[in-house]
N, C-alpha and C. Protein backbone atom coordinates (compact mmCIF):
# COMPACT_ATOMS: atom_id res chain seq x y z
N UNK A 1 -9.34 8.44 37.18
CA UNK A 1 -8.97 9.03 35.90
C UNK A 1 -9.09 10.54 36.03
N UNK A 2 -7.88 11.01 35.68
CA UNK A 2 -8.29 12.77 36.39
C UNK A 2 -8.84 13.28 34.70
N UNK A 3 -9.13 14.83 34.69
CA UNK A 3 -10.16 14.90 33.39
C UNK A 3 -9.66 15.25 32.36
N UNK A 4 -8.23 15.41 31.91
CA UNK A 4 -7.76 15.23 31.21
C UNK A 4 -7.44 14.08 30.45
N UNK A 5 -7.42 13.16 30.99
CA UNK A 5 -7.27 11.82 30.24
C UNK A 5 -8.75 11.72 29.00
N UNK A 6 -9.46 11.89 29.75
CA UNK A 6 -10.72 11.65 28.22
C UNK A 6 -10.55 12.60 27.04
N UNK A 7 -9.99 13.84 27.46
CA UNK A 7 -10.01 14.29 26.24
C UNK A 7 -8.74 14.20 25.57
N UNK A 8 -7.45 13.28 26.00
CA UNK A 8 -6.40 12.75 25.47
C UNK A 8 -6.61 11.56 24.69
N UNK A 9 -7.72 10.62 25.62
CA UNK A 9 -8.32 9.64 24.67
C UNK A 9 -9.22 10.10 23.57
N UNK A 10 -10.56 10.94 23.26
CA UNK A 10 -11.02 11.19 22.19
C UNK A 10 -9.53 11.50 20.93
N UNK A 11 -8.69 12.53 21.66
CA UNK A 11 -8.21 12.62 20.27
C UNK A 11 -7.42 12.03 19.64
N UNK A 12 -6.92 11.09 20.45
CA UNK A 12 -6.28 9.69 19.87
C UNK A 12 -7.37 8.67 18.59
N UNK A 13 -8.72 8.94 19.44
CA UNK A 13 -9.66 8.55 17.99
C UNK A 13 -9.49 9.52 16.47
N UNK A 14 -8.67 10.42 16.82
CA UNK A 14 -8.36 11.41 15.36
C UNK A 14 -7.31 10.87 14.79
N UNK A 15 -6.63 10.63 15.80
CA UNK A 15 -5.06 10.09 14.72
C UNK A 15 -4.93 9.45 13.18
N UNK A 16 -5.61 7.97 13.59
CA UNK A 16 -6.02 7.84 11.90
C UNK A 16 -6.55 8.24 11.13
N UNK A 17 -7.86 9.04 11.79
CA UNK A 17 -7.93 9.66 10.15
C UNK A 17 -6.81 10.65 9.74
N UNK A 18 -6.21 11.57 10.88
CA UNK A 18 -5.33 12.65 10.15
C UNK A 18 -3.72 11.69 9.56
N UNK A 19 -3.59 10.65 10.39
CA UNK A 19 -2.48 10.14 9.91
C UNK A 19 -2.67 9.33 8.24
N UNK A 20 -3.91 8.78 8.10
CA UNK A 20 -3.89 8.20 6.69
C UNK A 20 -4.39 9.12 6.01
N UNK A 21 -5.06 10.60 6.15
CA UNK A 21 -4.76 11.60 5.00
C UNK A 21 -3.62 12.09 5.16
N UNK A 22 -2.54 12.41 6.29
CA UNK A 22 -1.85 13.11 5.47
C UNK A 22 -0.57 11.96 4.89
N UNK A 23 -0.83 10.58 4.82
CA UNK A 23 0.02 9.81 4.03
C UNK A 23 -0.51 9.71 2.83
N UNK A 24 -2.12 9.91 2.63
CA UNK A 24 -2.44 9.68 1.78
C UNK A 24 -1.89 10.68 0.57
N UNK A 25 -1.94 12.23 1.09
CA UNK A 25 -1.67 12.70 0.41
C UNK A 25 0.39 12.84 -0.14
N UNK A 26 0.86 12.71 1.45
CA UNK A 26 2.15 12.34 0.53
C UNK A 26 2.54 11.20 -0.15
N UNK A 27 1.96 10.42 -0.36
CA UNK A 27 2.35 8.97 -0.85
C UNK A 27 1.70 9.48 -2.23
N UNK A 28 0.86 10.27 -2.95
CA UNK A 28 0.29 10.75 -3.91
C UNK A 28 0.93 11.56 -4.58
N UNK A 29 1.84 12.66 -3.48
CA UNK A 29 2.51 13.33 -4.11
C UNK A 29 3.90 12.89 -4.47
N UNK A 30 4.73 11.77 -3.72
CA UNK A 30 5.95 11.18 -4.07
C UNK A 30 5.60 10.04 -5.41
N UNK A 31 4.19 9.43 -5.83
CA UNK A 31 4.10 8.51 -6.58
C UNK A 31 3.97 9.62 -8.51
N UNK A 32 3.41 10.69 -7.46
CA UNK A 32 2.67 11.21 -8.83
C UNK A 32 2.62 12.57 -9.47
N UNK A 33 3.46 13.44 -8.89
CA UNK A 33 3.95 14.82 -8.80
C UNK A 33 4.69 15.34 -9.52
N UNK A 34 5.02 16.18 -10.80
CA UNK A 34 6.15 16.33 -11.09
C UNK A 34 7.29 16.89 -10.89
N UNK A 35 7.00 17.64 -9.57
CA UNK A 35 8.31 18.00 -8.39
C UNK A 35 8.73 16.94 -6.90
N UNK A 36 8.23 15.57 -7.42
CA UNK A 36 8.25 14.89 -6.24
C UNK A 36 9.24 14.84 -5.68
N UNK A 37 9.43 14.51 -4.31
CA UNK A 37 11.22 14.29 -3.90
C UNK A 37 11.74 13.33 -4.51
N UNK A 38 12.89 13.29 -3.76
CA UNK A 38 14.41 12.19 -4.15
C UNK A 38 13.43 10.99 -3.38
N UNK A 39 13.98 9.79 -3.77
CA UNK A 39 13.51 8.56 -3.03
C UNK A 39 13.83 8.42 -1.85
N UNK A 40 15.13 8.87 -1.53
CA UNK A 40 15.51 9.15 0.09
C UNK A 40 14.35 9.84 0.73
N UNK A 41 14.17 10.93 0.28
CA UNK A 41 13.60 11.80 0.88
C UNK A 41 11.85 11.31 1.30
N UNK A 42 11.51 10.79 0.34
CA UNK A 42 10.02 9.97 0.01
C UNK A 42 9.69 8.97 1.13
N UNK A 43 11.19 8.18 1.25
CA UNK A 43 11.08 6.90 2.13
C UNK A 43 11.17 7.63 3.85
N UNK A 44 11.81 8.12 3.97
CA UNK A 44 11.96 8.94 5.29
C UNK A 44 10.59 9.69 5.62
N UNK A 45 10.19 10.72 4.92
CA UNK A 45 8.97 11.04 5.29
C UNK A 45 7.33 9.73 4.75
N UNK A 46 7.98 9.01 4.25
CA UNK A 46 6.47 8.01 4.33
C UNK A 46 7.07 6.96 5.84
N UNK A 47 7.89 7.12 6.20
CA UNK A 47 8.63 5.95 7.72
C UNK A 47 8.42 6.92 9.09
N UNK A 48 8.39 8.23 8.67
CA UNK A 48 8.17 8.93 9.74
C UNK A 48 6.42 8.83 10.03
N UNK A 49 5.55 9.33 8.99
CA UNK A 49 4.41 9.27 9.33
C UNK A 49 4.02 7.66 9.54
N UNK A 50 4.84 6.32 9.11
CA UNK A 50 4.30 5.04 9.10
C UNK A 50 4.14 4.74 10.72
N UNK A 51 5.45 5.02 10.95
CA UNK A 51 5.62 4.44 12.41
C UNK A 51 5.97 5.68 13.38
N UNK A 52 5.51 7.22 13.23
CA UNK A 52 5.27 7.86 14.67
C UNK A 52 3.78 8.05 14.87
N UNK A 53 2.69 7.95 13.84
CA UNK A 53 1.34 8.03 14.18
C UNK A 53 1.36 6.82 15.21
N UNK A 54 1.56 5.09 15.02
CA UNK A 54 1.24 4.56 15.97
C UNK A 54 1.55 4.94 17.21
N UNK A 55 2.84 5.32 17.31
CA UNK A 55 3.66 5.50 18.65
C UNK A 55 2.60 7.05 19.13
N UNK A 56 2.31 7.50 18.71
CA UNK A 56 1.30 8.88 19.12
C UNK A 56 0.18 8.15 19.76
N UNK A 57 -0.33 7.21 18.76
CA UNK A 57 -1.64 6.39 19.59
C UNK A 57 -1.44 5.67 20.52
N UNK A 58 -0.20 4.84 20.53
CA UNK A 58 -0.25 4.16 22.08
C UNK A 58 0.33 4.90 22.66
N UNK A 59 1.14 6.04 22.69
CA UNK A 59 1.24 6.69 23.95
C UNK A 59 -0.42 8.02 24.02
N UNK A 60 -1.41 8.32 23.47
CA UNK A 60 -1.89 8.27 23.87
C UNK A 60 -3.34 7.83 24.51
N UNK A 61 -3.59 6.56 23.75
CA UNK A 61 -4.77 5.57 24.33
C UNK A 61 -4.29 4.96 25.88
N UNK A 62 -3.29 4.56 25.82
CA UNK A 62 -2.51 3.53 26.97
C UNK A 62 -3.49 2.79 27.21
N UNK A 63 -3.64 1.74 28.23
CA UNK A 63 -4.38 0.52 28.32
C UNK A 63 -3.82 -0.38 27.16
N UNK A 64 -4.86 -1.79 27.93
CA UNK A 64 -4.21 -2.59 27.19
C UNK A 64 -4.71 -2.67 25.56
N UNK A 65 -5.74 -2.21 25.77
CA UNK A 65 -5.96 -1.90 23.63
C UNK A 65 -4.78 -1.07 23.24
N UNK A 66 -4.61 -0.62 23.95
CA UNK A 66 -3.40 0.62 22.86
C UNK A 66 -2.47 -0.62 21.98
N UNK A 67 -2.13 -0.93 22.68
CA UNK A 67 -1.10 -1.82 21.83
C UNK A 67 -1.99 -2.46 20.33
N UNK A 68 -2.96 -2.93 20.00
CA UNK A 68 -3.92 -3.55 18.99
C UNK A 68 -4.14 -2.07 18.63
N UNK A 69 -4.99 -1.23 19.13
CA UNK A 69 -5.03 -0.17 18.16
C UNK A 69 -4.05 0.38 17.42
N UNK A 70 -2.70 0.36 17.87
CA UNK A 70 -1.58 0.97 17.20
C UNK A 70 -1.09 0.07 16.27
N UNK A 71 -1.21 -1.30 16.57
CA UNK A 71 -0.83 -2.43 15.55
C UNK A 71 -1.78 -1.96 14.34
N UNK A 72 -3.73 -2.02 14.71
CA UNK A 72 -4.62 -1.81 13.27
C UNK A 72 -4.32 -0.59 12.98
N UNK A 73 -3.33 0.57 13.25
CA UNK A 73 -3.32 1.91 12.68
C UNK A 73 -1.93 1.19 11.57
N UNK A 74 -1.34 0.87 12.28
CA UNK A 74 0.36 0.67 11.43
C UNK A 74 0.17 0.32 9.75
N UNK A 75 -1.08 -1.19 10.12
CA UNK A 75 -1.33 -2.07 9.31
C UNK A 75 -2.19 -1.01 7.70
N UNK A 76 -2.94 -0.40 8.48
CA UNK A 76 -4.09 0.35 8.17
C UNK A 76 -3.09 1.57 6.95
N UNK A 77 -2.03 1.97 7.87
CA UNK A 77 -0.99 3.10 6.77
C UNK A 77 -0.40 2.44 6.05
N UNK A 78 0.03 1.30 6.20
CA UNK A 78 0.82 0.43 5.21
C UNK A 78 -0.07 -0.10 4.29
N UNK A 79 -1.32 -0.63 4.33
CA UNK A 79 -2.44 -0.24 3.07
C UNK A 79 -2.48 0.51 2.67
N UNK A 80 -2.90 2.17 3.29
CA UNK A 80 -3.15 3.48 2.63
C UNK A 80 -1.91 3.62 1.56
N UNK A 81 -1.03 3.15 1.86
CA UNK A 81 0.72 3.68 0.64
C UNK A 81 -0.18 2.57 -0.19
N UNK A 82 -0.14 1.17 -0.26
CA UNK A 82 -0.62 0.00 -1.22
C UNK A 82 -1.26 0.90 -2.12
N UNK A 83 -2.71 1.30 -1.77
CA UNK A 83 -3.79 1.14 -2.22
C UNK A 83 -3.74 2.63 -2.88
N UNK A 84 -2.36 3.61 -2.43
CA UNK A 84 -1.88 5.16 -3.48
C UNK A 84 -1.55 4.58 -4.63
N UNK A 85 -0.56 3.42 -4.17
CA UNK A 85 0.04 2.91 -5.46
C UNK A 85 -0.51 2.46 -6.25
N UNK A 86 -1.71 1.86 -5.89
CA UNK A 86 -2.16 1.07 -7.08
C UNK A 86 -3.04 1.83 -7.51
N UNK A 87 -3.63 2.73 -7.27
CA UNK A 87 -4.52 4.04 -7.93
C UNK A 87 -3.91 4.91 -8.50
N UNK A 88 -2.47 5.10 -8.70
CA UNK A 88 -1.71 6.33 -9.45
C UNK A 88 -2.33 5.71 -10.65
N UNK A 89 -2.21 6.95 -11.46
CA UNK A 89 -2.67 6.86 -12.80
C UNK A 89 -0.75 6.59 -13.37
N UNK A 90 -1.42 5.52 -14.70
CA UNK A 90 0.03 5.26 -14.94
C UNK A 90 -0.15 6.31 -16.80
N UNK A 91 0.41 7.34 -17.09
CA UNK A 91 0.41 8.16 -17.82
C UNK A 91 1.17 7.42 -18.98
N UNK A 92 1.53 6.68 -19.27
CA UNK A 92 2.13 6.66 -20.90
C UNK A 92 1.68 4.83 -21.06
N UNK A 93 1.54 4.94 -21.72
CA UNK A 93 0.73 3.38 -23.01
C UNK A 93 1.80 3.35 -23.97
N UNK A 94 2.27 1.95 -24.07
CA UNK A 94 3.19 2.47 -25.55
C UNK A 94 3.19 0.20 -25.75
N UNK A 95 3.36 0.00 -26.72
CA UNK A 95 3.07 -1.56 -27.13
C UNK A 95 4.36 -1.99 -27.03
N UNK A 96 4.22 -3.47 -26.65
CA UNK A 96 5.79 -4.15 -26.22
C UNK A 96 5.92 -5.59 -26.75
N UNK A 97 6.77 -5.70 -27.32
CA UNK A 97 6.92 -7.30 -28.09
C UNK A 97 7.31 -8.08 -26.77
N UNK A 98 6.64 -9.21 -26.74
CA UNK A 98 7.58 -10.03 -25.51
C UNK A 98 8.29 -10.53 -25.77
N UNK A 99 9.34 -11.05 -25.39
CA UNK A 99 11.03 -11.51 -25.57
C UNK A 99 10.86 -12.74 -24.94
N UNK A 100 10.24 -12.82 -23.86
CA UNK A 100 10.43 -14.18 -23.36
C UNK A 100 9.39 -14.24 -22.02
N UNK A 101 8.74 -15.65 -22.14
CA UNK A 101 8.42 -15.49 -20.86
C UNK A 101 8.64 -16.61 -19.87
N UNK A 102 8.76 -16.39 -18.50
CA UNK A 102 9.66 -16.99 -17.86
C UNK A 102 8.19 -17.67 -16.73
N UNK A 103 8.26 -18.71 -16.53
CA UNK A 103 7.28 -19.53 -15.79
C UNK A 103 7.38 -19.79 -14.13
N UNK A 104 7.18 -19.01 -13.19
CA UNK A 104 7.84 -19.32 -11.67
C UNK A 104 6.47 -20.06 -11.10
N UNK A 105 7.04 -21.27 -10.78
CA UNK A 105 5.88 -21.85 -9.99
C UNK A 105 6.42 -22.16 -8.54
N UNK A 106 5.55 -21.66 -7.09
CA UNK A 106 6.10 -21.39 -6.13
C UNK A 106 5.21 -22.45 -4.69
N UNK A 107 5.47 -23.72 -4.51
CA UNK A 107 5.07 -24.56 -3.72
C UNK A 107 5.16 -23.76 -2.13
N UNK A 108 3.24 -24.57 -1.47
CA UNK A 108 3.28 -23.63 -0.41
C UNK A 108 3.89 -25.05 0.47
N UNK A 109 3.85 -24.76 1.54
CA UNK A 109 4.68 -25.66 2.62
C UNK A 109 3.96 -26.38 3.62
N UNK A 110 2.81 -25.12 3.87
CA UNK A 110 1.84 -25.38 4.86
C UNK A 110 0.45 -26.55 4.24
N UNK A 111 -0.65 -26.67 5.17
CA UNK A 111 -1.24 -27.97 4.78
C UNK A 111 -2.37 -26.92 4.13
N UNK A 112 -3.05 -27.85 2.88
CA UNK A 112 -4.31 -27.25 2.74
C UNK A 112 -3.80 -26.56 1.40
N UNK A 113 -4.73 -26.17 0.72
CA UNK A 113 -4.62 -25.31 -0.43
C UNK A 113 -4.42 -23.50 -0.22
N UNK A 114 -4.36 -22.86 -0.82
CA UNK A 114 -3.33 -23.45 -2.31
C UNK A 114 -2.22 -24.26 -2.25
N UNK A 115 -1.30 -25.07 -2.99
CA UNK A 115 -0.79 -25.84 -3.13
C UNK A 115 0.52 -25.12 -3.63
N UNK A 116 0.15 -24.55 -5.09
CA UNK A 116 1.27 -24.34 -5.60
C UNK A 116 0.59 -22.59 -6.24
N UNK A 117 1.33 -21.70 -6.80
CA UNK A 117 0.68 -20.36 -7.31
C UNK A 117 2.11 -20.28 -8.60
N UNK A 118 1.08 -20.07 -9.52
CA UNK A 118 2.20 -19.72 -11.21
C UNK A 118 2.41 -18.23 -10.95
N UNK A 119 3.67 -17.39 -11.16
CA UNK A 119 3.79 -16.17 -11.73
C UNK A 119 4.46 -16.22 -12.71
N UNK A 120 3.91 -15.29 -14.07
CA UNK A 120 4.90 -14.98 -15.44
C UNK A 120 5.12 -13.94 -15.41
N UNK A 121 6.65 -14.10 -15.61
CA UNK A 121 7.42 -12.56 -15.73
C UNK A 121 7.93 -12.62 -17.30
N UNK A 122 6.93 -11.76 -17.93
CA UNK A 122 6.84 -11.12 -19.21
C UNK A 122 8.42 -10.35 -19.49
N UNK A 123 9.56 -11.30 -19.99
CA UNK A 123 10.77 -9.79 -20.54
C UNK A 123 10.05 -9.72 -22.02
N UNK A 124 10.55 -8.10 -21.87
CA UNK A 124 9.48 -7.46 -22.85
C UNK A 124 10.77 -6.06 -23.65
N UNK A 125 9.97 -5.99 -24.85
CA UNK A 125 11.03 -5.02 -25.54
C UNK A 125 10.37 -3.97 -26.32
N UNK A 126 10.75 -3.06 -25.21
CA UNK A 126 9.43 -1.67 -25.60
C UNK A 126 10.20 -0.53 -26.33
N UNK A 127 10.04 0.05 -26.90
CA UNK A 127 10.45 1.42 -27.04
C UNK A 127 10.92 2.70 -25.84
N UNK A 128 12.13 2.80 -26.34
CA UNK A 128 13.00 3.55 -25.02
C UNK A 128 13.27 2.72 -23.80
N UNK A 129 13.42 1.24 -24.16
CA UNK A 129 13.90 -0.04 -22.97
C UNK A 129 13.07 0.17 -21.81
N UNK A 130 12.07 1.15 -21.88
CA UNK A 130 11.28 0.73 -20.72
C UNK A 130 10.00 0.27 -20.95
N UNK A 131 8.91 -0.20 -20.36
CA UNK A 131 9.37 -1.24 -19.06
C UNK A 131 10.35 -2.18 -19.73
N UNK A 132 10.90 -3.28 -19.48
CA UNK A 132 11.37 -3.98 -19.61
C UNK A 132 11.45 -5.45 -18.96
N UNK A 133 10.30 -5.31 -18.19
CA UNK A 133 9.52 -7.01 -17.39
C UNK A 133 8.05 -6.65 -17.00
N UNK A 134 7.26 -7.48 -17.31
CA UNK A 134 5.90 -7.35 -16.36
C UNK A 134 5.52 -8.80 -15.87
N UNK A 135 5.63 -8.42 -14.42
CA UNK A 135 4.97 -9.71 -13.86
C UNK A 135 3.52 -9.86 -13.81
N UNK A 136 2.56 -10.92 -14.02
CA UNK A 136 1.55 -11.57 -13.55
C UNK A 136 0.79 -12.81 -13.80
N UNK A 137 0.32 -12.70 -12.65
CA UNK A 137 -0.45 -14.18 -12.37
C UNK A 137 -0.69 -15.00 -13.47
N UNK A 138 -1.16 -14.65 -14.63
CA UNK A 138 -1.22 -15.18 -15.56
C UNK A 138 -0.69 -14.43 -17.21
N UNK A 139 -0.57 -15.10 -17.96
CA UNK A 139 0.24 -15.08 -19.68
C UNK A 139 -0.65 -14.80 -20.12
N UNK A 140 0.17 -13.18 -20.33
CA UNK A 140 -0.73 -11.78 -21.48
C UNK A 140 -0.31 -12.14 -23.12
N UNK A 141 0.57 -13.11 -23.02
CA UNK A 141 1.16 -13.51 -24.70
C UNK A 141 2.39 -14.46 -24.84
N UNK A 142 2.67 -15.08 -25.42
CA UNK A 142 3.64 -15.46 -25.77
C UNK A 142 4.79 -15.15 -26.24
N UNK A 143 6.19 -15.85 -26.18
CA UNK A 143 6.58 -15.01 -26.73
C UNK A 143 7.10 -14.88 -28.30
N UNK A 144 6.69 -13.61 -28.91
CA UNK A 144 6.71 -12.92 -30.27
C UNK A 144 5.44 -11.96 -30.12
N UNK A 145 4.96 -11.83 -28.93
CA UNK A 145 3.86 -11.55 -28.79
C UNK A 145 3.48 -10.18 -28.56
N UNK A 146 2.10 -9.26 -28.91
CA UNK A 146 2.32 -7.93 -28.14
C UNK A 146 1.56 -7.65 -26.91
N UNK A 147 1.95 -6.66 -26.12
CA UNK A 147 1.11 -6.42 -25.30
C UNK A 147 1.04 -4.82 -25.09
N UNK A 148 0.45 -4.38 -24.63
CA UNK A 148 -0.04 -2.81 -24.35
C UNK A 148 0.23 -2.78 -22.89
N UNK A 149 1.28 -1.88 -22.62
CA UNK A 149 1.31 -1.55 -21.68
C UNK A 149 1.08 -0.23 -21.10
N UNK A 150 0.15 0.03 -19.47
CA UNK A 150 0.90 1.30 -19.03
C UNK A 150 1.63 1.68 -17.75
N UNK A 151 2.31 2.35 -18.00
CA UNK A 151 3.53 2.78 -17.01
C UNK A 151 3.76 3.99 -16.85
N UNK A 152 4.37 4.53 -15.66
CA UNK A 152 5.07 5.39 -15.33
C UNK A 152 6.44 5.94 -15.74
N UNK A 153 6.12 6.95 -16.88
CA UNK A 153 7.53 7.51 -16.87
C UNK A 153 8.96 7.64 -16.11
N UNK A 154 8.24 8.24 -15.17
CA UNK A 154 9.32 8.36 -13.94
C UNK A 154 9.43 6.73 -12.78
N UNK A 155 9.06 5.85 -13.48
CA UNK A 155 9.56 4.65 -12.08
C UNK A 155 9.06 4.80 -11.52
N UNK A 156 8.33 5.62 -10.83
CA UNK A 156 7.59 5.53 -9.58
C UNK A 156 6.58 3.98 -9.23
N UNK A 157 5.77 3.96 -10.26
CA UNK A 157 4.58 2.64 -9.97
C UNK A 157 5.04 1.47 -11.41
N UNK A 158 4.87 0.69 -10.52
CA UNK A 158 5.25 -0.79 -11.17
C UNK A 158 4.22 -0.61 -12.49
N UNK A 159 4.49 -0.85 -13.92
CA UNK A 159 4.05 -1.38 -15.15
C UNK A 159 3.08 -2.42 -14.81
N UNK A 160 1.82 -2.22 -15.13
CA UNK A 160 0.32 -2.66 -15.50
C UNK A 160 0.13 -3.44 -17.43
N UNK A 161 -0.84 -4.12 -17.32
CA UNK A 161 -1.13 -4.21 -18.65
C UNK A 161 -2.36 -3.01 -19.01
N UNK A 162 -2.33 -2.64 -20.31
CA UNK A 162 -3.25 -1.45 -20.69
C UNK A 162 -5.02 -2.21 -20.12
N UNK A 163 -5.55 -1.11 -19.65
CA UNK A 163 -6.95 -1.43 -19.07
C UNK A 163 -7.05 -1.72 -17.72
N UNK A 164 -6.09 -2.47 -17.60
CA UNK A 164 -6.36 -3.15 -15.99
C UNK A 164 -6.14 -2.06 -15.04
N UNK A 165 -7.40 -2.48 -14.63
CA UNK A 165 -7.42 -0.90 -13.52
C UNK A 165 -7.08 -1.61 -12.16
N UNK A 166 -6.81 -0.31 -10.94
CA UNK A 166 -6.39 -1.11 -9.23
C UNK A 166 -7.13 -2.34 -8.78
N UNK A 167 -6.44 -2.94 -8.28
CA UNK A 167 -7.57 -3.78 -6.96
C UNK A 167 -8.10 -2.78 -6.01
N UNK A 168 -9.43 -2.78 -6.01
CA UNK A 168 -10.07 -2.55 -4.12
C UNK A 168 -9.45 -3.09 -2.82
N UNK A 169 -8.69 -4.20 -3.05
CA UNK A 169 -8.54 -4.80 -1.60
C UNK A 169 -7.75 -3.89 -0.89
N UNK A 170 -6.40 -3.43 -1.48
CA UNK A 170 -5.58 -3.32 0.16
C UNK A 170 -6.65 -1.66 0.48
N UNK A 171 -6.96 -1.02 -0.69
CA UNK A 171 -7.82 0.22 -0.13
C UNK A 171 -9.18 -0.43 1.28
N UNK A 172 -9.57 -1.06 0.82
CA UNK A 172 -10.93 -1.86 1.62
C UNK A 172 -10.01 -2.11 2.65
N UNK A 173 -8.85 -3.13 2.82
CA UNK A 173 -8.07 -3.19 4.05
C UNK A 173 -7.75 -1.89 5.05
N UNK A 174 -7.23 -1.18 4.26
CA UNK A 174 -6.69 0.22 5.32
C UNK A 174 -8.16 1.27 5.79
N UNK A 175 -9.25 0.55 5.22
CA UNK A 175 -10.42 1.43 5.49
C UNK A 175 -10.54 0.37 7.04
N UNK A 176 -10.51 -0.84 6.94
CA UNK A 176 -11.21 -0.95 7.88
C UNK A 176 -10.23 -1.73 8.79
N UNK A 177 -8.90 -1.63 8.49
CA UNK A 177 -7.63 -1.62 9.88
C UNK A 177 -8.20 -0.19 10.28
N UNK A 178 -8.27 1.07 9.79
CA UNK A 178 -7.83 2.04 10.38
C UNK A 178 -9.39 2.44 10.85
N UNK A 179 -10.41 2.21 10.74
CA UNK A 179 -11.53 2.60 11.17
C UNK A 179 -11.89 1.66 12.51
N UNK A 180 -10.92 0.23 12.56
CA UNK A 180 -10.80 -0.75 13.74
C UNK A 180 -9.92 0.06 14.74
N UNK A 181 -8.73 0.86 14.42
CA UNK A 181 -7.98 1.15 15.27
C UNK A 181 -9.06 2.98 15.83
N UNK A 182 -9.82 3.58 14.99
CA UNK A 182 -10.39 4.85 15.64
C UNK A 182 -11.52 4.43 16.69
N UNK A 183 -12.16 3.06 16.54
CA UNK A 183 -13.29 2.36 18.05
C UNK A 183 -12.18 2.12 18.62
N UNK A 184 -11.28 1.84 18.51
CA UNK A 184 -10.47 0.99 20.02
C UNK A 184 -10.26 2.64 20.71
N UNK A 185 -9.36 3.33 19.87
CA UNK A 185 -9.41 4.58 20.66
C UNK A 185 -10.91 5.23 21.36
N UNK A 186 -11.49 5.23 20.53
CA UNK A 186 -12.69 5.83 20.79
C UNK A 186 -13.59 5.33 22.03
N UNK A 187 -13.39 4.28 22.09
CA UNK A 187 -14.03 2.96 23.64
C UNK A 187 -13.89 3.73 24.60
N UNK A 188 -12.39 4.19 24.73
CA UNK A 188 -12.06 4.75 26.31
C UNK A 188 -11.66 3.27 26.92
N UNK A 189 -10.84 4.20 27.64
CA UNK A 189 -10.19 2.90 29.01
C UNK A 189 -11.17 2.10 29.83
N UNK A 190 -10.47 0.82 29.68
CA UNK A 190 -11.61 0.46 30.68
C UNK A 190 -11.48 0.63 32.26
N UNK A 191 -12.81 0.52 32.46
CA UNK A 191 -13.15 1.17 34.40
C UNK A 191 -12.68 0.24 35.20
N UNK A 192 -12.12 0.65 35.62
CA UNK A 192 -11.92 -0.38 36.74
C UNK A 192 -12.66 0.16 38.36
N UNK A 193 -13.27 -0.99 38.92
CA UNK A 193 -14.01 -0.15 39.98
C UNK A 193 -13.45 -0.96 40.73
């Protein structure tokens, strides 16, 4: 191993963190900004940082972890966007009659439970036609019914019911894909003697 290689490997242990702050922060600023870009523009630079940080880490970990470390970095940024989204603050509350609600029940295939999973998609009739559907797991009302919603002016983040704050999970996920993929870098190659 000539002596450049170790210090190509330490800084491959940097990648994720600099790659899931600086998605973190553009995925913050395209969800939640009021000069954010065009959606073109949003999707291109969140695809560039998704998938050239890995390709940075396996070309520079190499060995055979590189490949798994670059997989738990990929996995790890594709949480970090999740877990922006579901933490934007959704800025406007406004009450919505429901119109109808629609019952999807979705049979699994494989053996073992779950079996089957209900989603209700709430059509809903708000002031200024937006939102105009909210899906979830379970029936916020019937319909004639109200519900409080909040949402995003601008489209950006999917319509919530009022109160319900993020899940932890996919954040907890991309903490610890991407803190799995900074030990694999961080190990170093293995020796071969």
């Amino acid at each position: 191993m000539s002596e450049v290689e170790p210090k190509v490997w330490r800084l491959a242990a940097l990648v994720p963190v600099v790659a899931a702050a600086a998605l973190y922060g553009w995925a913050r600023w395209c969800y939640g900004a009021g000069s954010a870009p065009s959606a073109g523009v949003a999707l291109v630079g969140g695809a560039v940082l998704v998938l050239g940080a890995p390709v940075v880490y396996f070309v520079c970990v190499r060995g055979s972890r590189s490949l798994f470390g670059a997989l738990f970095l990929a996995l790890g940024l594709l949480l970090t966007v999740t877990a922006t989204d579901q933490a934007q603050s959704r800025a406007e509350v406004t009450s919505c009659v429901v119109r109808e609600v629609k019952e999807q029940v979705t049979s699994s295939a494989g053996e073992g439970p779950p079996n089957s999973r209900t989603v209700y998609r709430h059509m809903l009739d708000c002031p200024g036609g937006y939102p105009d559907e909210l899906t979830q797991e379970r029936r916020l009302a019937a319909a004639g019914g109200e519900i409080r919603v909040a949402y995003d002016p601008r489209h950006r983040v999917s319509p919530a019911p009022e109160g319900e704050g993020p899940s932890w999970t996919a954040g907890l996920g991309a903490v610890a894909l991407l803190v799995l993929s900074t030990l694999v870098a961080a190990a170093g190659p293995f020796r071969e003697e």
